[in-house]
C-alpha atoms as a PDB file:
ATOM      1  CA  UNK A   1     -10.438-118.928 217.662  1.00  0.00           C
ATOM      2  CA  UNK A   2      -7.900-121.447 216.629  1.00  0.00           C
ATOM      3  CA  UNK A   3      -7.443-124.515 219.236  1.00  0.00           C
ATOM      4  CA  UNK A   4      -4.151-124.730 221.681  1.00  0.00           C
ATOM      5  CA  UNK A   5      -1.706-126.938 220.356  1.00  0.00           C
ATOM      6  CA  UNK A   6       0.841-129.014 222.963  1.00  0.00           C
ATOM      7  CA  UNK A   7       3.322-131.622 221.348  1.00  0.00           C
ATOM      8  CA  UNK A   8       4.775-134.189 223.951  1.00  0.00           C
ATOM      9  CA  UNK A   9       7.952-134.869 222.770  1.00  0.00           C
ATOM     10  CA  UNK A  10      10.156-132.643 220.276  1.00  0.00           C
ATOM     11  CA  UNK A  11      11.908-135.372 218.086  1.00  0.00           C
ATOM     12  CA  UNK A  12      11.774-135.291 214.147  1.00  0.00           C
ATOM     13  CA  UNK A  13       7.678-135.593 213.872  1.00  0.00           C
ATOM     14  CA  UNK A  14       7.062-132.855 215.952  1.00  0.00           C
ATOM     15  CA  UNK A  15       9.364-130.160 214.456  1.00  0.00           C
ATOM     16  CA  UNK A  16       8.070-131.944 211.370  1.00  0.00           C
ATOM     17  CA  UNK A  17       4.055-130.855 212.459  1.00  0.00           C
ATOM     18  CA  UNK A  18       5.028-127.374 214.145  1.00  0.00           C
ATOM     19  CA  UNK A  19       7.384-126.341 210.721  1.00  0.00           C
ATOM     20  CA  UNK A  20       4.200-127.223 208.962  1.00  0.00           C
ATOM     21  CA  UNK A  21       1.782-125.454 211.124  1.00  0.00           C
ATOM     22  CA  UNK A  22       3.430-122.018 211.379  1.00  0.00           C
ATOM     23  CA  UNK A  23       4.080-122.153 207.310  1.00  0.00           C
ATOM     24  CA  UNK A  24       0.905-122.490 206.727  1.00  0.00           C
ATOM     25  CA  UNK A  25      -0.441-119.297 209.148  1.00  0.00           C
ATOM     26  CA  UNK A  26      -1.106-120.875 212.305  1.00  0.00           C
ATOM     27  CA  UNK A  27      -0.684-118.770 215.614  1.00  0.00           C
ATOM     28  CA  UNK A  28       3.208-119.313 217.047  1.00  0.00           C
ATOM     29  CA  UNK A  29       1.445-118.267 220.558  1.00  0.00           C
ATOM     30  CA  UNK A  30      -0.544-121.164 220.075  1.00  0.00           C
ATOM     31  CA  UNK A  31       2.010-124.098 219.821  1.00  0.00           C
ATOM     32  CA  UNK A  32       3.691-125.179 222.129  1.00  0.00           C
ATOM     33  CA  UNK A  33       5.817-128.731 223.176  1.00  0.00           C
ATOM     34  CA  UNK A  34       7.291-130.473 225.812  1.00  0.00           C
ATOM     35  CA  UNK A  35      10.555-132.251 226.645  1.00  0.00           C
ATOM     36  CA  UNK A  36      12.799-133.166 228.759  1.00  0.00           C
ATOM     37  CA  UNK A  37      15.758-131.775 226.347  1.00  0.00           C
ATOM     38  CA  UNK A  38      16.156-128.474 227.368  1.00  0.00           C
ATOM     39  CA  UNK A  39      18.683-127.861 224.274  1.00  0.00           C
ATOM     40  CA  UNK A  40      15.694-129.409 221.965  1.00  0.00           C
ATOM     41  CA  UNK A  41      13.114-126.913 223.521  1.00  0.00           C
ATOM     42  CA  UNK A  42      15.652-124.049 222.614  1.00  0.00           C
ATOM     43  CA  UNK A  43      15.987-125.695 219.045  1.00  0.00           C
ATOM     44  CA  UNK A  44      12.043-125.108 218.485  1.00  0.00           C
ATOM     45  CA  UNK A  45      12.022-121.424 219.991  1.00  0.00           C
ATOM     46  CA  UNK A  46      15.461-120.486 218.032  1.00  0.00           C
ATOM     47  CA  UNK A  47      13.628-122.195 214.520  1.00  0.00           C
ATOM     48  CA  UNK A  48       9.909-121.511 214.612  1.00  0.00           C
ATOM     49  CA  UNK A  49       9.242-119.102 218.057  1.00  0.00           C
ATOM     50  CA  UNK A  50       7.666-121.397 220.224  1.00  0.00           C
ATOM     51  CA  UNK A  51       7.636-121.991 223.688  1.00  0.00           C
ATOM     52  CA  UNK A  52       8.576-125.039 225.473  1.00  0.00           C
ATOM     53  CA  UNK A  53       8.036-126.992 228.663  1.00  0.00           C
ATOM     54  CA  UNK A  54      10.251-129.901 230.277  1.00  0.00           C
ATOM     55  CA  UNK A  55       7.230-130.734 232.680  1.00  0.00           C
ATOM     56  CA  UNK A  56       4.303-132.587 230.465  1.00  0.00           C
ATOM     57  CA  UNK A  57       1.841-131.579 233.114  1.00  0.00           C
ATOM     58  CA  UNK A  58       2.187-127.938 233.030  1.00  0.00           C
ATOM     59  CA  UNK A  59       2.216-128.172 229.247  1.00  0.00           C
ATOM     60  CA  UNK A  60      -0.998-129.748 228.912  1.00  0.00           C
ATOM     61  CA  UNK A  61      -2.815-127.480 231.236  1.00  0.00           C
ATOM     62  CA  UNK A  62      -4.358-125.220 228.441  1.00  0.00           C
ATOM     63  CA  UNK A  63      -3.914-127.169 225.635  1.00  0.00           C
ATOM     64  CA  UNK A  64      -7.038-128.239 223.474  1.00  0.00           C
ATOM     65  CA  UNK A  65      -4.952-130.721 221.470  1.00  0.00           C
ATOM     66  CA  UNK A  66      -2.504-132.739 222.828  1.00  0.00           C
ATOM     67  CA  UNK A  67      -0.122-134.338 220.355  1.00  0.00           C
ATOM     68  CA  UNK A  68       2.017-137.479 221.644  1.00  0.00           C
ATOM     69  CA  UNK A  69       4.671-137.571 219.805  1.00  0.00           C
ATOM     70  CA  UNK A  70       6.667-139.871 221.637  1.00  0.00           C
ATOM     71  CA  UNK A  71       8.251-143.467 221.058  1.00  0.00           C
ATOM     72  CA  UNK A  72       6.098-146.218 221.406  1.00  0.00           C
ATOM     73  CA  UNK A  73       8.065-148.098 224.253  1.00  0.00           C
ATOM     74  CA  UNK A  74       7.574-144.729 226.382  1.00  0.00           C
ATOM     75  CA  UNK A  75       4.008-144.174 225.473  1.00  0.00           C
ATOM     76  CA  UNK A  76       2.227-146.406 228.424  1.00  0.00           C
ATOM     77  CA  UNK A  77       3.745-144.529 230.968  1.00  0.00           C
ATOM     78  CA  UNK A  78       3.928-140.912 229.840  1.00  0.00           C
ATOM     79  CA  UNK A  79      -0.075-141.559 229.251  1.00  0.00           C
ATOM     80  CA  UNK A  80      -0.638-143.189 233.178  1.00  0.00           C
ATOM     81  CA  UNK A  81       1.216-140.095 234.324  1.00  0.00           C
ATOM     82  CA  UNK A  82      -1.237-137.576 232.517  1.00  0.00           C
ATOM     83  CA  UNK A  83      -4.811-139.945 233.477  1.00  0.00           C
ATOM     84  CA  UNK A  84      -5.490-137.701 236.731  1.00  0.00           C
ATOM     85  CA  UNK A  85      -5.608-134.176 234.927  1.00  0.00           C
ATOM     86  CA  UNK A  86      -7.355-135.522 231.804  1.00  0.00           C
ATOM     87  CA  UNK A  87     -10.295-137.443 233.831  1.00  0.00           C
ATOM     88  CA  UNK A  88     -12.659-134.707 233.504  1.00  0.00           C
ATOM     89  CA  UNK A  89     -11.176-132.927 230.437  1.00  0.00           C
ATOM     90  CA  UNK A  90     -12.294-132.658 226.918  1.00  0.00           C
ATOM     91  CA  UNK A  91      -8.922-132.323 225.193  1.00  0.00           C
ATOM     92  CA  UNK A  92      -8.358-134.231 222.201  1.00  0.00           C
ATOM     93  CA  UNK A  93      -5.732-136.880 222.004  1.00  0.00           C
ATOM     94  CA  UNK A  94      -4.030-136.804 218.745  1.00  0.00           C
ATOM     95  CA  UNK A  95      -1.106-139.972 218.987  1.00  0.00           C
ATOM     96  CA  UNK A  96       1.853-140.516 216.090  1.00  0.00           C
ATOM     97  CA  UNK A  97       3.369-143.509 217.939  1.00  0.00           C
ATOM     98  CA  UNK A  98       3.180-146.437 215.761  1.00  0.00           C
ATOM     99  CA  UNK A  99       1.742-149.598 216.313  1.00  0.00           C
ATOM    100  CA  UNK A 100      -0.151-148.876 219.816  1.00  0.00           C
ATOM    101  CA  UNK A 101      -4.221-148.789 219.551  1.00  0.00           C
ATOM    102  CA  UNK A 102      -6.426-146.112 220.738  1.00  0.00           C
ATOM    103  CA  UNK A 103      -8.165-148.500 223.040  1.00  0.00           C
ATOM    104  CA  UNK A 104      -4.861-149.436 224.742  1.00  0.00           C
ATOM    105  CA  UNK A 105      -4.340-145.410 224.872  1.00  0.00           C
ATOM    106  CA  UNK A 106      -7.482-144.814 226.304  1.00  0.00           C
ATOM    107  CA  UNK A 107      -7.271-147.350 229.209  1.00  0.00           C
ATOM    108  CA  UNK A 108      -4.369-146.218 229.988  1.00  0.00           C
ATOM    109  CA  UNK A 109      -5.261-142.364 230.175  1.00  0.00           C
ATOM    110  CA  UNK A 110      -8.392-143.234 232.085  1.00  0.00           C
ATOM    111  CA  UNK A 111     -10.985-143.972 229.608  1.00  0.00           C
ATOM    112  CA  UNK A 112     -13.448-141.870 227.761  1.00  0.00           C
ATOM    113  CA  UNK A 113     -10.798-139.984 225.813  1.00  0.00           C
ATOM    114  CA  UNK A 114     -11.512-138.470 222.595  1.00  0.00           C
ATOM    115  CA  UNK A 115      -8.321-140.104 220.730  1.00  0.00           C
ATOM    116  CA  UNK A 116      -7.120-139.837 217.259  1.00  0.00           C
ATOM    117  CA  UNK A 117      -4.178-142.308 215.946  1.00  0.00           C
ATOM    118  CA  UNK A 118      -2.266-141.452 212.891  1.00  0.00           C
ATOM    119  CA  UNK A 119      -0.195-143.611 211.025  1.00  0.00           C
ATOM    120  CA  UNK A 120       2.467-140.955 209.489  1.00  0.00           C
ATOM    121  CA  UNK A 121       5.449-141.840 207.158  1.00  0.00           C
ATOM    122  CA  UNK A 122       8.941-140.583 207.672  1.00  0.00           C
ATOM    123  CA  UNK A 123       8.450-138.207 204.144  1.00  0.00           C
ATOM    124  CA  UNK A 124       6.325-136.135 206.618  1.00  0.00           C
ATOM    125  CA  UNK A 125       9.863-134.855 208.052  1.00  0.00           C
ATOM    126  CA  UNK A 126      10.106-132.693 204.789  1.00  0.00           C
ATOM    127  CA  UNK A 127       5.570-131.806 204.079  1.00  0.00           C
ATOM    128  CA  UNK A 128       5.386-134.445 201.342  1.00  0.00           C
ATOM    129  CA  UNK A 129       4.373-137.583 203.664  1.00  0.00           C
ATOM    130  CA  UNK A 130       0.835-139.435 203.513  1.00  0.00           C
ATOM    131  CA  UNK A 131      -0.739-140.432 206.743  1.00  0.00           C
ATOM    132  CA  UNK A 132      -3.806-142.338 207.843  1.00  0.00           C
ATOM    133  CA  UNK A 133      -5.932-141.740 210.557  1.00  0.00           C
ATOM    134  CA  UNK A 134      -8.535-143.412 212.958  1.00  0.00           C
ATOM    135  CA  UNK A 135     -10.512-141.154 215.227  1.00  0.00           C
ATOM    136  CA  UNK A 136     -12.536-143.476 217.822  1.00  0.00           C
ATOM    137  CA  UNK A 137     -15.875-142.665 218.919  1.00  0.00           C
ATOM    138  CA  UNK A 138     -15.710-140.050 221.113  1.00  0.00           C
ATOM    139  CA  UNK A 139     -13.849-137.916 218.627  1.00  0.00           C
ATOM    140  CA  UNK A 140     -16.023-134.894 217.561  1.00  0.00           C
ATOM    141  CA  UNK A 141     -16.567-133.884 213.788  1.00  0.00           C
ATOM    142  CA  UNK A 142     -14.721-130.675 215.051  1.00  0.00           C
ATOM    143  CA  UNK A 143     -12.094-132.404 216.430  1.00  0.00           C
ATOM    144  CA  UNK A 144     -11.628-134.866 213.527  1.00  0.00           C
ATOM    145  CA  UNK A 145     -11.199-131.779 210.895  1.00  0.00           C
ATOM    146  CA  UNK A 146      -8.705-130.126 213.604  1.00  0.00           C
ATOM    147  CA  UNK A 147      -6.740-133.391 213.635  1.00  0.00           C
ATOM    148  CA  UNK A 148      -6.535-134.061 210.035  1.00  0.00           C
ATOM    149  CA  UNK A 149      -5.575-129.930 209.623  1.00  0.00           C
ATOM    150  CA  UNK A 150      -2.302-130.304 212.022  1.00  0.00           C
ATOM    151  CA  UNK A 151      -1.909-133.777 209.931  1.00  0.00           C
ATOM    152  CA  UNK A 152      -2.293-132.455 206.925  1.00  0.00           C
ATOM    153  CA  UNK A 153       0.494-130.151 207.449  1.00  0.00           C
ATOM    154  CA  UNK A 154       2.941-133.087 206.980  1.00  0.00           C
ATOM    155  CA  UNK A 155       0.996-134.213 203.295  1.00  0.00           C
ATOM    156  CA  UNK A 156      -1.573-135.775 202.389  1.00  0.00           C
ATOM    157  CA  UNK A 157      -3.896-137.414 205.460  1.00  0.00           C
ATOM    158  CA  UNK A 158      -6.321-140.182 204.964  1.00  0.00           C
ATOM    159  CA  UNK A 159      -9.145-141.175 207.170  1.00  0.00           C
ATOM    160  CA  UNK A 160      -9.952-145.093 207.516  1.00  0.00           C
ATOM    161  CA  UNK A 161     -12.981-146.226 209.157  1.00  0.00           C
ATOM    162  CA  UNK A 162     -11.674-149.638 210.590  1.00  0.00           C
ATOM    163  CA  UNK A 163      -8.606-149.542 213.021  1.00  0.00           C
ATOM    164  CA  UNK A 164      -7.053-152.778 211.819  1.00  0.00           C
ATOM    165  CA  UNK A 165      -7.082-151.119 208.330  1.00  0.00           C
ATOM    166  CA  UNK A 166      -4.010-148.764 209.961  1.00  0.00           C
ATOM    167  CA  UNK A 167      -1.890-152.248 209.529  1.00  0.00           C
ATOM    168  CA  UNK A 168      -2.573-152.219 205.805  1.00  0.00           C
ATOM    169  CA  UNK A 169      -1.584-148.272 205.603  1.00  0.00           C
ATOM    170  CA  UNK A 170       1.533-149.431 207.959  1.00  0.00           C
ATOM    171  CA  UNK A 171       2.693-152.018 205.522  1.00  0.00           C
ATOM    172  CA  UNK A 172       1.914-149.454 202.378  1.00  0.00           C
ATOM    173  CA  UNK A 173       2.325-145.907 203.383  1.00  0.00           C
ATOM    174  CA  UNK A 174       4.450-146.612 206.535  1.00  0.00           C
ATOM    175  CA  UNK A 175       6.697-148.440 205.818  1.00  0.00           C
ATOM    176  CA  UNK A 176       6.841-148.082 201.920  1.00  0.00           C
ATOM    177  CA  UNK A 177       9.137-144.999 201.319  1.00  0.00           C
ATOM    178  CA  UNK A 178      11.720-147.824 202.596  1.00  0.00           C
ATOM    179  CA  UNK A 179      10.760-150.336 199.398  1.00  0.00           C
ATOM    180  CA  UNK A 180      11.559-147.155 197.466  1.00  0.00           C
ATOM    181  CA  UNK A 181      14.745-146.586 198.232  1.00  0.00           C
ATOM    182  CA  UNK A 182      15.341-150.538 197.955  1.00  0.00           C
ATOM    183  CA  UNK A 183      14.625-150.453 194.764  1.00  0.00           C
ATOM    184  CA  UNK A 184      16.360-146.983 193.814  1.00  0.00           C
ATOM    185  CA  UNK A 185      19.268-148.758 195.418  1.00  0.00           C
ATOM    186  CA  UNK A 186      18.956-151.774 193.187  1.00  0.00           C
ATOM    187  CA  UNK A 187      18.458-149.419 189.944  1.00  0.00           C
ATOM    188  CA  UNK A 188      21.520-147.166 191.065  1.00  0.00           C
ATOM    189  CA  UNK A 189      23.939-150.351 191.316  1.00  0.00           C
ATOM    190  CA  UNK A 190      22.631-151.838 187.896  1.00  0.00           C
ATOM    191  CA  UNK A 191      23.421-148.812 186.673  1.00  0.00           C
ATOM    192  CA  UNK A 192      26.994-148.770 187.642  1.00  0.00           C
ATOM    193  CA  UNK A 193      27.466-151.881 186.387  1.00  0.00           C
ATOM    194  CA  UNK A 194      26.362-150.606 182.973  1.00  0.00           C
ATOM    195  CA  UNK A 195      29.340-148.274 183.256  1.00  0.00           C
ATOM    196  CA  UNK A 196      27.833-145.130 184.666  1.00  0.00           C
ATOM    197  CA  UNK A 197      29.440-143.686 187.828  1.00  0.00           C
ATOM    198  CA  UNK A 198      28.126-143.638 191.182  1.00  0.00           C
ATOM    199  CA  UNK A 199      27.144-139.775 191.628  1.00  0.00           C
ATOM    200  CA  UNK A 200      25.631-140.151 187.583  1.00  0.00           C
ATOM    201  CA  UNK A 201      23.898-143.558 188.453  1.00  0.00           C
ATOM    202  CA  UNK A 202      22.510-141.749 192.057  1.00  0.00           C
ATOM    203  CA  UNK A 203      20.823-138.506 190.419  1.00  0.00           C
ATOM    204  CA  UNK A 204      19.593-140.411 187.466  1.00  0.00           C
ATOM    205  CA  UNK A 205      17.991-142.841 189.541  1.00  0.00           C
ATOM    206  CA  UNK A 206      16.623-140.026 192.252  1.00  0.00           C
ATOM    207  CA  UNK A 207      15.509-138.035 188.928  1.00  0.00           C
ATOM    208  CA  UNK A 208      13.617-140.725 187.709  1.00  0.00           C
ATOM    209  CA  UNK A 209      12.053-141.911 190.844  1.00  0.00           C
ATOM    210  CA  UNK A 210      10.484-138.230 191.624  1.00  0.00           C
ATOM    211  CA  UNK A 211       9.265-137.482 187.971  1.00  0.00           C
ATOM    212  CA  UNK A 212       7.482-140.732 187.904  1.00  0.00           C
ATOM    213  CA  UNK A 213       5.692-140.136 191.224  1.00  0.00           C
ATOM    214  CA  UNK A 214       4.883-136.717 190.181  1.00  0.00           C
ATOM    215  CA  UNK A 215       3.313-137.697 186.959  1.00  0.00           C
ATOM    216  CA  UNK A 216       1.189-140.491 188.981  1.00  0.00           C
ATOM    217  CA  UNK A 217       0.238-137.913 191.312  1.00  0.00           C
ATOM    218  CA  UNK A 218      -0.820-135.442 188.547  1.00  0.00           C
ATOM    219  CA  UNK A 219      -1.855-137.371 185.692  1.00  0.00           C
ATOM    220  CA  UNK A 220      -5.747-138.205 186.125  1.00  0.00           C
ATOM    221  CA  UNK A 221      -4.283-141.742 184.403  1.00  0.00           C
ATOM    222  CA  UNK A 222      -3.625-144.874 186.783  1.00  0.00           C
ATOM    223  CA  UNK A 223      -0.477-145.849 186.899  1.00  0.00           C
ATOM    224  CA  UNK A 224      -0.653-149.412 184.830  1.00  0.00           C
ATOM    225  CA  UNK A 225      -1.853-146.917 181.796  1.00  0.00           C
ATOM    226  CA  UNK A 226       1.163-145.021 182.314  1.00  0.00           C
ATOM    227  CA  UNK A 227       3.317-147.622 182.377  1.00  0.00           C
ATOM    228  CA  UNK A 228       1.619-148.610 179.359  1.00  0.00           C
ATOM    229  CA  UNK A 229       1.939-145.139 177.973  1.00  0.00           C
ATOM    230  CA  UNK A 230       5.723-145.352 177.922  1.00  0.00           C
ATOM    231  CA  UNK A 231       6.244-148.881 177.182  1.00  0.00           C
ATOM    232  CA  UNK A 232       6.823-149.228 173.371  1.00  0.00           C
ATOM    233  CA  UNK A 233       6.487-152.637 171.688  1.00  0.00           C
ATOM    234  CA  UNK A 234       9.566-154.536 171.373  1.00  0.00           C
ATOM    235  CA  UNK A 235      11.350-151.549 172.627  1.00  0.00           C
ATOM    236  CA  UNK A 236      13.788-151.612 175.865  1.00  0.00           C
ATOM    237  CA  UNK A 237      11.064-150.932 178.434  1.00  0.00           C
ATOM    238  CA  UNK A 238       8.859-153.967 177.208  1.00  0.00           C
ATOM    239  CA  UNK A 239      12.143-156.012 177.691  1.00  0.00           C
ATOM    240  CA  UNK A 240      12.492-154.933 181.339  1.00  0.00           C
ATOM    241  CA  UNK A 241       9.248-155.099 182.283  1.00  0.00           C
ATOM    242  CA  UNK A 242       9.018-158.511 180.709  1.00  0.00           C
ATOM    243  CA  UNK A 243      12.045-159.259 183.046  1.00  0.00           C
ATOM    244  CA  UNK A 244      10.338-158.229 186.458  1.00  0.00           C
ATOM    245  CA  UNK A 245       6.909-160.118 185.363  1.00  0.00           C
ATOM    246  CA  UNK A 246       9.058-163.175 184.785  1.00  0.00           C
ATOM    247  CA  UNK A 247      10.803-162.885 187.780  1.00  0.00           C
ATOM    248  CA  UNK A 248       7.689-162.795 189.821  1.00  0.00           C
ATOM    249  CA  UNK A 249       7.904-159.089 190.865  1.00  0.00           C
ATOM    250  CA  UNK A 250       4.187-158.497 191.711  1.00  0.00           C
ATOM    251  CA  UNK A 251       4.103-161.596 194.126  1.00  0.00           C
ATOM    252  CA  UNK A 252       7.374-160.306 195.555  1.00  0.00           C
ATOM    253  CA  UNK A 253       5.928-157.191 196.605  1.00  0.00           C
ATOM    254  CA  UNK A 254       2.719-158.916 197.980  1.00  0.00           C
ATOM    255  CA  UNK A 255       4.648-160.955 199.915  1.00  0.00           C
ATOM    256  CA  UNK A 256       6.793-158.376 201.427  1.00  0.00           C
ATOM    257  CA  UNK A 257       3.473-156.305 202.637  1.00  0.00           C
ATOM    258  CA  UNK A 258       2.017-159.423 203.982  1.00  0.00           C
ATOM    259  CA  UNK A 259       4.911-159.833 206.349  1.00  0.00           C
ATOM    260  CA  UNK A 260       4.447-156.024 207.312  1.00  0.00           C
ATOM    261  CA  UNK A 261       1.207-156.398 207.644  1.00  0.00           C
ATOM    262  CA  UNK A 262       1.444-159.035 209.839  1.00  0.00           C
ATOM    263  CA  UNK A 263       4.666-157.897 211.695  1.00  0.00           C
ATOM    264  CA  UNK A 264       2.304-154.368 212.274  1.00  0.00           C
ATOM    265  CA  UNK A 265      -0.767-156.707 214.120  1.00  0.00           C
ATOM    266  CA  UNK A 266       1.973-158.379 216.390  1.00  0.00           C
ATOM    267  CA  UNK A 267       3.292-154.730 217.464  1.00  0.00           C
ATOM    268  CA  UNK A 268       0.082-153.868 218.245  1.00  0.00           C
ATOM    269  CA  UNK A 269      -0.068-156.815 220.796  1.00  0.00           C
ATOM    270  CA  UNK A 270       2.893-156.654 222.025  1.00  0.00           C
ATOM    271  CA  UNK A 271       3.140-152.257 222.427  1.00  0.00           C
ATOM    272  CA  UNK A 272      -0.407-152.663 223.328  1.00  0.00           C
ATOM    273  CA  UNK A 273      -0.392-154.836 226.876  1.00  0.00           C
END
């Protein structure tokens, strides 16, 4: 018997998870999420035949798996509201909000709560996102492969065994797809300026930017021996790649995950209290 799914909140992550879920097989009459939005309740029975809930309370009642998919502001107190019906339970707690630790979770739903954080990215929203996840100590082997099963629904899921590493997958994962389209940005402008148009310059760009992820992802090479791979000598790749080195590219990028990173620890403070 499969476990009973609830989703606090039905924004973008959730419809994300459920889409996923029910794809892949998993019972409709065992999903179900909770909002105050009636009309986004009616969205998720009208696209994926679920039922919905606008009180969290009555939603959670038979759930085995609660999901909070909520923002992180509004995480403290939708939590203190469900400590009195979760003091004797043994639900798991499975949260997507970013930045806020499961030891600021668990004090604030009462303690001793089996809790799972995730650390999705916003590629999730279409089953090709990677996500990391910490399950603290009272998390069951049972409940870690349930969690990483709804997770994995969204892409590819990745277990760290130190919290603070979810910083690092913040400042990588997290936030990366962002650096991405920086840079596709950056290669789509250049590319104008060497006389393409815009709509040319865009799908060339996009084009290039999937094929090379999907060879990474399929190629049992790493990716600085497939750079190599398609980097002739004195040919026009050499010259670019010449061009980042000597503008400092690598230290650029190190930089910018540094300042994630650190900008992730201070959330985690701040979200936390």
């Amino acid at each position: 018997m499969q476990a009973n799914i609830c989703f606090i909140g039905a924004g973008n992550m959730s419809r994300s998870l459920i889409g996923g879920l029910i794809q892949s097989g998993y019972p409709k009459n065992q999903i179900w999420a909770s909002d105050p939005s009636s009309q986004a309740l009616a969205a998720l029975k009208q696209n994926y035949g679920i039922e919905g809930f606008e009180d969290n309370l009555t939603a959670i009642d038979k759930a085995d798996i609660i999901v909070l998919a909520v923002k992180p502001q509004q995480l403290k107190a939708l939590c203190q509201t469900m400590a009195e019906p979760l003091k004797t339970s043994s639900k798991l707690i499975i949260s997507v909000a970013a930045g806020i630790k499961t030891q600021s979770i668990d004090h604030w739903l009462g303690g001793h709560q089996s809790i799972v954080r995730t650390m999705p990215n916003t590629p999730a929203l279409i089953q090709t996102g990677a996500t990391g996840l910490f399950a603290n100590h009272h998390v069951s082997q049972q409940q870690k492969d349930d969690a990483e099963n709804i997770l994995r629904a969204a892409g590819l899921t990745i277990w760290v065994d130190n919290e603070d590493k979810l910083d690092a997958v913040t400042a990588l994962s997290g936030s990366g797809p962002a650096y991405f389209f920086l840079f596709m940005e950056a290669m789509q402008a250049a590319g104008e300026k060497l006389g393409l148009d815009a709509k040319t310059a865009e799908l060339l760009t996009m084009q290039t930017a999937f094929g090379a992820a999907k060879m990474a992802l399929e190629s049992h090479e790493s990716c600085n021996e497939l750079r190599r791979m398609v980097t002739s000598p004195n040919g026009t790749t050499e010259r670019a790649i010449q061009s980042f080195e000597q503008a400092g590219l690598a230290s650029v990028v190190d930089n910018a995950m540094q300042a994630a990173h650190q900008r992730a620890q201070q959330l985690a403070q701040e979200l936390g209290e």
